[in-house]
Protein backbone atom coordinates (compact mmCIF):
# COMPACT_ATOMS: atom_id res chain seq x y z
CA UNK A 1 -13.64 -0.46 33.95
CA UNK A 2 -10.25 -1.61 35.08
CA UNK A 3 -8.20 -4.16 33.60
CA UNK A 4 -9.41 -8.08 33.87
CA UNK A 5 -6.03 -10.15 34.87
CA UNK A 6 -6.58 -13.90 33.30
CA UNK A 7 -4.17 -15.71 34.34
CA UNK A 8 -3.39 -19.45 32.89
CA UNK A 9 -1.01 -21.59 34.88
CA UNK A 10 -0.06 -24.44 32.61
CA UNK A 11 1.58 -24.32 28.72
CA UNK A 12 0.10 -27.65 28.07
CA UNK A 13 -2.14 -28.88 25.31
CA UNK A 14 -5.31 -27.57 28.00
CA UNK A 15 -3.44 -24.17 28.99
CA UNK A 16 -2.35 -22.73 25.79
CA UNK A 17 -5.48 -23.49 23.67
CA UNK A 18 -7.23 -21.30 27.00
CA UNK A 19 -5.21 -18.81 26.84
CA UNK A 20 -4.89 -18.11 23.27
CA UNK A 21 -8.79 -18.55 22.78
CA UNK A 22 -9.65 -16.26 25.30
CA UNK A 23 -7.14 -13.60 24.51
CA UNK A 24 -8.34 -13.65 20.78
CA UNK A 25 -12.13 -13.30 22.21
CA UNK A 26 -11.30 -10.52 24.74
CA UNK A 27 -8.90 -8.50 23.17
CA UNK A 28 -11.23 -5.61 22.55
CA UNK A 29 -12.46 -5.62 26.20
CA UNK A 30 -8.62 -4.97 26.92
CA UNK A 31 -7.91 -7.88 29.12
CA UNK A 32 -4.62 -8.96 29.70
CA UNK A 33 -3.64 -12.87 29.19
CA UNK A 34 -0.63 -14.13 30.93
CA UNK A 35 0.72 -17.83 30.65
CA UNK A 36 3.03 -19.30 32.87
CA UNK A 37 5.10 -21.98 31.84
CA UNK A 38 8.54 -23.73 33.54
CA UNK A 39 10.07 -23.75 30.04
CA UNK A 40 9.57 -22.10 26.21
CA UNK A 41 9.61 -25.37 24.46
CA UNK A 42 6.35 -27.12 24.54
CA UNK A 43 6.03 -30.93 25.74
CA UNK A 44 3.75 -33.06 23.08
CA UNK A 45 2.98 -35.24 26.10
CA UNK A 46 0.76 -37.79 23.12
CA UNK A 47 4.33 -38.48 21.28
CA UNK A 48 6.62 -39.09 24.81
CA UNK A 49 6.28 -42.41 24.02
CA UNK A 50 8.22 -41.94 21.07
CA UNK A 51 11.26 -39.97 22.63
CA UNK A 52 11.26 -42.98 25.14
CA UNK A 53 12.16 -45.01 22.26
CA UNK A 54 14.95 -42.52 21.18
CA UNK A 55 13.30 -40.76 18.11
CA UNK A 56 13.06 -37.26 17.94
CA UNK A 57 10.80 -34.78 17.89
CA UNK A 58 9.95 -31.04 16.61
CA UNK A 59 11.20 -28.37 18.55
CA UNK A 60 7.83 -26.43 18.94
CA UNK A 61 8.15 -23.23 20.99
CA UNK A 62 5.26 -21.66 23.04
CA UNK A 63 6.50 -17.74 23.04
CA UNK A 64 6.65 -18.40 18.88
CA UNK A 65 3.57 -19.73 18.97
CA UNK A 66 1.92 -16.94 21.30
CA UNK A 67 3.32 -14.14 19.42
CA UNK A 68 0.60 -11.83 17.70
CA UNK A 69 -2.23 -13.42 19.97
CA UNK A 70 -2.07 -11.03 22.81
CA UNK A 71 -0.82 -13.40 25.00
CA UNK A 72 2.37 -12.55 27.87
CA UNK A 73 4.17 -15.70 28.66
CA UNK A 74 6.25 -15.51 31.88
CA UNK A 75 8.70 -18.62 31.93
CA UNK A 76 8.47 -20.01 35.49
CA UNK A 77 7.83 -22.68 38.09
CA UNK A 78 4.29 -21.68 40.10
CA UNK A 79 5.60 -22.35 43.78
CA UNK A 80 2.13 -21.45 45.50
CA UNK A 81 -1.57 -20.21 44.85
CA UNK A 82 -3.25 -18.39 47.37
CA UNK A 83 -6.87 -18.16 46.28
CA UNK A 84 -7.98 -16.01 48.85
CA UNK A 85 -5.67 -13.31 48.00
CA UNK A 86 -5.49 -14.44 44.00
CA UNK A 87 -2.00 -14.03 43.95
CA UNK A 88 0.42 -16.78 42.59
CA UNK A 89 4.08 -16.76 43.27
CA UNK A 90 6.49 -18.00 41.30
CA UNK A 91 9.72 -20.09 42.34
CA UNK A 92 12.11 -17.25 42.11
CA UNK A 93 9.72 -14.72 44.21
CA UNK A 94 7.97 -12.99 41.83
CA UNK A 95 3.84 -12.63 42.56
CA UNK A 96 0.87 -12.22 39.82
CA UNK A 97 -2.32 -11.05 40.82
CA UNK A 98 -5.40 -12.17 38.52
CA UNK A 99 -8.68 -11.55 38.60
CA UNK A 100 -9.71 -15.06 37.13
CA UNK A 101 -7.46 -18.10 37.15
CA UNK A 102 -7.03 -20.83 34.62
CA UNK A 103 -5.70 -23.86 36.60
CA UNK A 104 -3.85 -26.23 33.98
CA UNK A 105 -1.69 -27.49 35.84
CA UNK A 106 -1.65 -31.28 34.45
CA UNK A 107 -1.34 -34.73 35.93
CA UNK A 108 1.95 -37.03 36.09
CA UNK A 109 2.72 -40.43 36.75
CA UNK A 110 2.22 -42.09 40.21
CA UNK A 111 5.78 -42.83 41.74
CA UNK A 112 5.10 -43.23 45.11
CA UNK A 113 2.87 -46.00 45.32
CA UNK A 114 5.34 -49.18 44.99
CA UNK A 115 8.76 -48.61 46.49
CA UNK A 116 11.36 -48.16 44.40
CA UNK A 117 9.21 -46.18 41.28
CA UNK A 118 10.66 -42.71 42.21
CA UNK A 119 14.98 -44.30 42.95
CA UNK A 120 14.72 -46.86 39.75
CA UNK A 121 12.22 -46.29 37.55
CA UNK A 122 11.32 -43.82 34.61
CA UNK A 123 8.50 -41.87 33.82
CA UNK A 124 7.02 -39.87 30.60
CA UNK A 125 6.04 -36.85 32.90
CA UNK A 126 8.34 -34.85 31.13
CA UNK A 127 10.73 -34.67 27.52
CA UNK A 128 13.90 -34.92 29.85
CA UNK A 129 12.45 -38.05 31.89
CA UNK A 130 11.73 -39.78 28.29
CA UNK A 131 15.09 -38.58 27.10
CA UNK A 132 16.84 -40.14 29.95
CA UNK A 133 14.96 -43.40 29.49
CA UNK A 134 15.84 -43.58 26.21
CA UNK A 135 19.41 -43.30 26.87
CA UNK A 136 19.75 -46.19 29.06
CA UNK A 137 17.91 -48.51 26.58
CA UNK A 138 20.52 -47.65 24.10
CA UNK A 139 22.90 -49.57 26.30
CA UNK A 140 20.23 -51.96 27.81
CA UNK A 141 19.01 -55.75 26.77
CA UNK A 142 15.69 -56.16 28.92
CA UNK A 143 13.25 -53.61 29.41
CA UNK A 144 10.12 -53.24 31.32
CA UNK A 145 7.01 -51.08 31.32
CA UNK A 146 5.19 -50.90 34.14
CA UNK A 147 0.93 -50.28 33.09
CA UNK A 148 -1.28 -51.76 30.09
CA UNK A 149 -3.58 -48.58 29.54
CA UNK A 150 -2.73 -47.06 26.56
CA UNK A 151 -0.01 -45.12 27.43
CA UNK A 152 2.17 -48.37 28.41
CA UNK A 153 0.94 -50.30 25.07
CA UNK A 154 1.71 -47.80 22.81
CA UNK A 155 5.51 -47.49 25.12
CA UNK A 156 6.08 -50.90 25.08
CA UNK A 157 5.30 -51.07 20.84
CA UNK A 158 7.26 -48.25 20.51
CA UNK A 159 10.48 -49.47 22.51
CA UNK A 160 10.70 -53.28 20.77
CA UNK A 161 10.08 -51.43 17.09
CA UNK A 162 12.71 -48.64 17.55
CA UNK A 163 15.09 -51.49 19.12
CA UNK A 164 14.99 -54.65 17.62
CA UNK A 165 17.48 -56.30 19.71
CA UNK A 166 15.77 -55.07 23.42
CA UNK A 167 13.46 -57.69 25.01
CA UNK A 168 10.58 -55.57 26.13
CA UNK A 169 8.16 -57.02 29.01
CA UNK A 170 4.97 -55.07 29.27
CA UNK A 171 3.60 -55.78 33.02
CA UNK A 172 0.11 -55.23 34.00
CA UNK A 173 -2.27 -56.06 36.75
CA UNK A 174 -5.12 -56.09 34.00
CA UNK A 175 -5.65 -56.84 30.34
CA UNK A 176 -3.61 -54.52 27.82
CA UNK A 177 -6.20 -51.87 26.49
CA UNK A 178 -8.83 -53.30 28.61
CA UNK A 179 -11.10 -50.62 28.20
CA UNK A 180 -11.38 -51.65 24.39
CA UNK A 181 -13.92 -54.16 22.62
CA UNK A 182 -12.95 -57.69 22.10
CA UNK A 183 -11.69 -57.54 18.36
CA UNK A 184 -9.42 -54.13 19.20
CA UNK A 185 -7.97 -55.67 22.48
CA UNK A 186 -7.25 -59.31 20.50
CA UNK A 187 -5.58 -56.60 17.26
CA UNK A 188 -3.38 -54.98 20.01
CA UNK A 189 -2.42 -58.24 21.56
CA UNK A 190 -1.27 -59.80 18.34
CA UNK A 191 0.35 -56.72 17.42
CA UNK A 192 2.31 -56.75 20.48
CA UNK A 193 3.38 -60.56 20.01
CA UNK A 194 4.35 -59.54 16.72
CA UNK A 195 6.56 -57.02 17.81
CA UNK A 196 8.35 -59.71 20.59
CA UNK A 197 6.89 -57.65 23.22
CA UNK A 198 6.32 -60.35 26.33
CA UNK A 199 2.93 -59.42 28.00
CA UNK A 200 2.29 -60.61 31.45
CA UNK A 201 -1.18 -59.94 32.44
CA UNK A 202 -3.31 -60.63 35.71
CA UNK A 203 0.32 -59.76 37.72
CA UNK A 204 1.18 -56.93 40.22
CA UNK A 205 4.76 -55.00 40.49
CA UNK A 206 5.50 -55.26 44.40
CA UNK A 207 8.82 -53.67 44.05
CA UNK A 208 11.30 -51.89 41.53
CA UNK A 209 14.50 -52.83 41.50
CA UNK A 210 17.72 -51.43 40.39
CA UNK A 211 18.37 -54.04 38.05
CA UNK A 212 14.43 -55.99 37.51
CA UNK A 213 11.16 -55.99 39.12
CA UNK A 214 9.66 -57.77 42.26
CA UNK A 215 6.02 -59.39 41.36
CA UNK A 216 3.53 -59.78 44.10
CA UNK A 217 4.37 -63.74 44.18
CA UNK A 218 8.09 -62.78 44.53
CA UNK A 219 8.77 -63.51 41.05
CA UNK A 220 11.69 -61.65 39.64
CA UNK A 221 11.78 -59.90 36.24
CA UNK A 222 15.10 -58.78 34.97
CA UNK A 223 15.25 -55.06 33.71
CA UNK A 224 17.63 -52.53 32.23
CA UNK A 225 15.41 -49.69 32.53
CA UNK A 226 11.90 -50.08 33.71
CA UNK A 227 8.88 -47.47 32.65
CA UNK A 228 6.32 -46.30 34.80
CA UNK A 229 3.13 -45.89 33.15
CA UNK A 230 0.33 -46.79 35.40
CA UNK A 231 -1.46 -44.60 38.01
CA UNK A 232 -1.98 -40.53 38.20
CA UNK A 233 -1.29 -37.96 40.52
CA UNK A 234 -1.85 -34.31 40.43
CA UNK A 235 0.11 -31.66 42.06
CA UNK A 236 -1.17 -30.94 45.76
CA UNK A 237 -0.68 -27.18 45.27
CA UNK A 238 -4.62 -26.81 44.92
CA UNK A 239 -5.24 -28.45 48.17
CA UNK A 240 -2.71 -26.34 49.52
CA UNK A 241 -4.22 -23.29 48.14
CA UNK A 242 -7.53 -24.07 50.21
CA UNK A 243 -8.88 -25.01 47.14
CA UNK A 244 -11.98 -27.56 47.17
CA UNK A 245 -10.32 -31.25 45.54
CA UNK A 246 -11.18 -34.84 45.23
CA UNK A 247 -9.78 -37.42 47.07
CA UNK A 248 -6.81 -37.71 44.14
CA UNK A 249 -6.44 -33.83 44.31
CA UNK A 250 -8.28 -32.52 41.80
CA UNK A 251 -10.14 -29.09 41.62
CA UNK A 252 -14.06 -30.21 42.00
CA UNK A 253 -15.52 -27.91 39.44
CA UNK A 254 -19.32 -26.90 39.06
CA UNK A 255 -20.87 -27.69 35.84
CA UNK A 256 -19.25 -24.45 34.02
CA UNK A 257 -15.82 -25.90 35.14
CA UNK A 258 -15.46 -23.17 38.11
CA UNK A 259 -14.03 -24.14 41.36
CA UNK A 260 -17.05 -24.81 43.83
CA UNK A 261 -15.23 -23.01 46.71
CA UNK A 262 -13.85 -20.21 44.71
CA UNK A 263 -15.91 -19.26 41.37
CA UNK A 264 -12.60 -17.28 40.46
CA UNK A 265 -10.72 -20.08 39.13
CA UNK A 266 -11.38 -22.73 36.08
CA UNK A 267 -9.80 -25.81 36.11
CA UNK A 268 -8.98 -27.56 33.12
CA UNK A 269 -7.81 -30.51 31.70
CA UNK A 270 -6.33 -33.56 34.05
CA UNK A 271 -6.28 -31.11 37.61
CA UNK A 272 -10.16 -30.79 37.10
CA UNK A 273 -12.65 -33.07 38.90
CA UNK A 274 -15.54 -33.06 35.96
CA UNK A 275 -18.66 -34.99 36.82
CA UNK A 276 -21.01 -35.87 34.06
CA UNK A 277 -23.73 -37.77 33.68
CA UNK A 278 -21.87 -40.99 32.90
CA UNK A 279 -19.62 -40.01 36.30
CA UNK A 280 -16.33 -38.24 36.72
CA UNK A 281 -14.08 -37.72 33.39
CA UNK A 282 -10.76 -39.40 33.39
CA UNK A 283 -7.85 -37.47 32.14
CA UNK A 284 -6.81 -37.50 28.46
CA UNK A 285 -6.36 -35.10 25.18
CA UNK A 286 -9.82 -35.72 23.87
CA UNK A 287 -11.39 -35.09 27.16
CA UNK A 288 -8.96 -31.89 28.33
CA UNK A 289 -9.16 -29.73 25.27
CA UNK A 290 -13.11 -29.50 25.21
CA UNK A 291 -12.65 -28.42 29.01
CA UNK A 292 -10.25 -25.62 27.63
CA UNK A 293 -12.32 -24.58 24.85
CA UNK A 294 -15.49 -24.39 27.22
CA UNK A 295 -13.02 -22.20 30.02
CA UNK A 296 -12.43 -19.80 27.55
CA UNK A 297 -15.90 -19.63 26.13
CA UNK A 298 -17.15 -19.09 30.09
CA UNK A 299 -14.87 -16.55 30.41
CA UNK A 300 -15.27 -14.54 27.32
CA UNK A 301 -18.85 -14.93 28.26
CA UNK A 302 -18.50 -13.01 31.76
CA UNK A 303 -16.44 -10.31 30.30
CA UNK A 304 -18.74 -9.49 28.12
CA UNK A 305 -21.39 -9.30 30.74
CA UNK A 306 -22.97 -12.88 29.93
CA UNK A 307 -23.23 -15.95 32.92
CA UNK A 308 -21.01 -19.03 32.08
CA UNK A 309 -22.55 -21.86 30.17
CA UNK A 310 -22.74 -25.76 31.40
CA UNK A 311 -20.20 -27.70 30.09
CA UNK A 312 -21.14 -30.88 27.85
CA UNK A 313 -18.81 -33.54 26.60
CA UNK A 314 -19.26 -37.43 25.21
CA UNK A 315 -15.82 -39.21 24.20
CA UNK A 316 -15.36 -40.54 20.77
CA UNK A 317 -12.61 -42.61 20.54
CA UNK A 318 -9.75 -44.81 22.00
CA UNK A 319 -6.55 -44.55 19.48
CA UNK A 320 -3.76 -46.09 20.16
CA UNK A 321 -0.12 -46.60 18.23
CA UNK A 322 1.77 -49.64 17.86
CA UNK A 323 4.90 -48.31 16.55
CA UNK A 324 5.65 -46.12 13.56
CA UNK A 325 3.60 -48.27 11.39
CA UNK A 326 0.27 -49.81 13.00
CA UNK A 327 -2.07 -49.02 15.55
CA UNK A 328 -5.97 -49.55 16.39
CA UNK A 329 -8.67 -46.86 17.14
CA UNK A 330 -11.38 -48.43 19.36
CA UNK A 331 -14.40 -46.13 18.67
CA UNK A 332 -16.70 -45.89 21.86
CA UNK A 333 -20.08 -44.05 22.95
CA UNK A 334 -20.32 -40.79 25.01
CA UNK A 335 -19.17 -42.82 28.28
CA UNK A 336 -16.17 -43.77 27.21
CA UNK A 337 -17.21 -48.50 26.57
CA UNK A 338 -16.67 -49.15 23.12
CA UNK A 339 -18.96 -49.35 20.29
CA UNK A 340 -18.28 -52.59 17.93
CA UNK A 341 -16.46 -50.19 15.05
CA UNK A 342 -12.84 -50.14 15.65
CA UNK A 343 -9.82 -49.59 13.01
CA UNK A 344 -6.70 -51.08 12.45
CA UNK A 345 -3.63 -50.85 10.00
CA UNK A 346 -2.85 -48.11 7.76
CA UNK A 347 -5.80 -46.34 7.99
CA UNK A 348 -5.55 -46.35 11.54
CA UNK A 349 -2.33 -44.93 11.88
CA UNK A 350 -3.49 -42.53 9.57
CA UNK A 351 -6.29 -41.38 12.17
CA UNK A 352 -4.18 -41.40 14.77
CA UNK A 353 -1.31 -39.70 13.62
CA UNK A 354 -4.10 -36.74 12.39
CA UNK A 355 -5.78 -36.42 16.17
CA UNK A 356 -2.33 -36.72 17.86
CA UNK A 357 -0.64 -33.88 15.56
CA UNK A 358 -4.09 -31.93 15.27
CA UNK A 359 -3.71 -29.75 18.68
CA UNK A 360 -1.12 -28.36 17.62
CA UNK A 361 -2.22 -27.00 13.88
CA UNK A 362 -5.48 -25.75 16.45
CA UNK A 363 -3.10 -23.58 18.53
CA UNK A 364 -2.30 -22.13 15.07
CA UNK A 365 -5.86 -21.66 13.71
CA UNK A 366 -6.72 -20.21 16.51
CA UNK A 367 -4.46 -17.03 15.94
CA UNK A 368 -6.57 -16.49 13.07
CA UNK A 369 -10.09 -17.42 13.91
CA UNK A 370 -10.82 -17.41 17.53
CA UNK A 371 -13.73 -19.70 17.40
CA UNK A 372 -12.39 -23.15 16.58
CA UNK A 373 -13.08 -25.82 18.60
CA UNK A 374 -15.75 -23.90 20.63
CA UNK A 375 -19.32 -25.66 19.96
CA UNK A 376 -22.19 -23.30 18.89
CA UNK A 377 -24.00 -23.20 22.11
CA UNK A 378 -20.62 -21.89 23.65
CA UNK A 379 -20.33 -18.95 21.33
CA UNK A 380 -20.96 -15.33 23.50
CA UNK A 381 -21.25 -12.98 20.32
């Protein structure tokens, strides 16, 4: 039997926990694992929010991580898929065929919605955009963040705790955390007033400025440096690749997490369009590294002869940080609305700091035991 080529596009928290599982799982079948990532150093995307707010972070390194599991990392920028040919080239010309593609290639930030997000505003797609922010509030007095789902709360709590003297503005056409339960989203609030962080609610940004924001009244907002945080897109390299996506470019997997139009490819993570019973899964760390986990399961499975299992997933939680010091975890049933139980203070932070830290120590486990974080029924042996 020749070879199997599994190729993983993505070294995020979904595309290394794929790779390394499934090269751990397969070794003895000799398949070979490749990873492709822009750059060595690996983003935690859950703490961005903290380099936004100038603190830094460990310098974690994917080829250290990979080495002993089996895994090749190639350090590049995927320029084009072509599924029909499975061949992916990279942006300095080189090509590599697989036989089965992981497709991690996450989401980002939404600049091109409201003119003047992509000349004058920042973003947390990456550690340099964050960096850059962070920069300009060091000389700044106003700053705004643009989005009150959870990634702009915990920014905003971040930014006034790291800099006392910055007024912070946190903009949002809905309620801050408005997916939480009454007591969490009243916690937050008051933790954000504490903090002098100036919520406006119930407002739209019509335009980004160089120097504020435009509201959709006309209103104008002074700020430094503003901070995009609401909206998602995904690359449009699937669609390009004649791949089957949603209408926000997404792979539309089947229920093993398999492209419908081309069975050869698993997407992961925030580029898969995962329908469940409680309707499509929206794109986060809780909900991404099950759909890794359940990948590599699938594909262990069908080296070793077996057919891929359905994939199965309820969310658990909501947590959020408010600064260094607080925070509140909203706990919620399998869809995603929240139960009554919720947790603030100490032992919240405590919780939070354990599930936002916790991929990481899993990348580690898992070049010792190749079975963590794979449920029972996805086990192949």
């Amino acid at each position: 039997m020749s070879e199997q080529r599994i190729l993983v596009l993505g070294g995020g928290y979904t595309g290394l926990l794929a790779a390394i599982a499934t090269a751990k799982r397969t070794r003895e079948k000799g398949t070979r694992v490749t990873l492709v990532n822009p750059s060595p150093r690996f983003t935690e995307r859950l703490r961005l929010h903290q380099v936004a707010a100038g603190q830094e972070l460990a310098d974690l390194r994917i080829p250290d991580l990979l080495r002993g599991t089996g895994v090749e990392f190639v350090r590049g920028r995927v320029r084009e898929v072509d599924a029909s040919a499975r061949l992916v080239t990279l942006d300095d010309g080189r090509d590599l065929g697989y036989d089965t593609l992981v497709y991690a290639l996450g989401g980002m930030a939404d600049t091109t919605t409201v003119p003047g997000v992509a000349e004058h505003a920042f973003t947390l797609n990456s550690a340099s955009d964050a960096r850059r922010f962070a920069e300009t509030v060091r000389l700044a007095d106003t700053a705004v963040v643009a989005g009150g789902g959870l990634t702009g709360v915990e920014a905003a709590a971040e930014l006034a705790e790291s800099n006392p003297g910055l007024r912070v503005t946190l903009i949002s056409h809905d309620e801050p955390g408005s997916m939480m339960g009454r007591g969490a989203r009243a916690y937050l609030r008051r933790t954000l007033a504490r903090l002098g962080v100036e919520v406006r609610a119930g407002v739209r940004i019509a335009k980004v400025l160089p120097d504020g924001v435009e509201l959709d009244g006309g209103e104008w907002v002074r700020s430094d440096a503003t901070l995009w945080t609401t909206g998602v897109r995904v690359s449009p390299m699937a669609a390009r690749a004649g791949l089957t996506v949603d209408d926000k470019g997404r792979i539309v997997v089947d229920a093993t997490l398999r492209s419908v139009s081309h069975p050869d490819v698993y997407a992961v993570g925030d580029a898969a369009a995962v329908t469940l019973s409680f309707g499509v899964m929206h794109g986060t760390c809780q909900g991404g590294i099950p759909t890794a986990a359940h990948a590599a399961a699938n594909i262990t499975a069908q080296v070793y002869g077996k057919a891929p299992k359905p994939f199965r997933f309820g969310y658990i939680h909501q947590p959020v940080s408010l600064g260094r010091r607080d925070a509140v975890i909203q706990f919620t049933r399998y869809d995603d609305s929240p139960r009554r139980l919720f947790l603030t203070g100490r032992l919240a932070v405590a919780y939070k700091e354990f599930v936002s830290s916790s991929p990481w120590k899993t990348f580690k486990l898992l070049k010792i035991y190749a079975g963590a974080l794979v449920w029972p029924h996805d086990r192949v042996r």
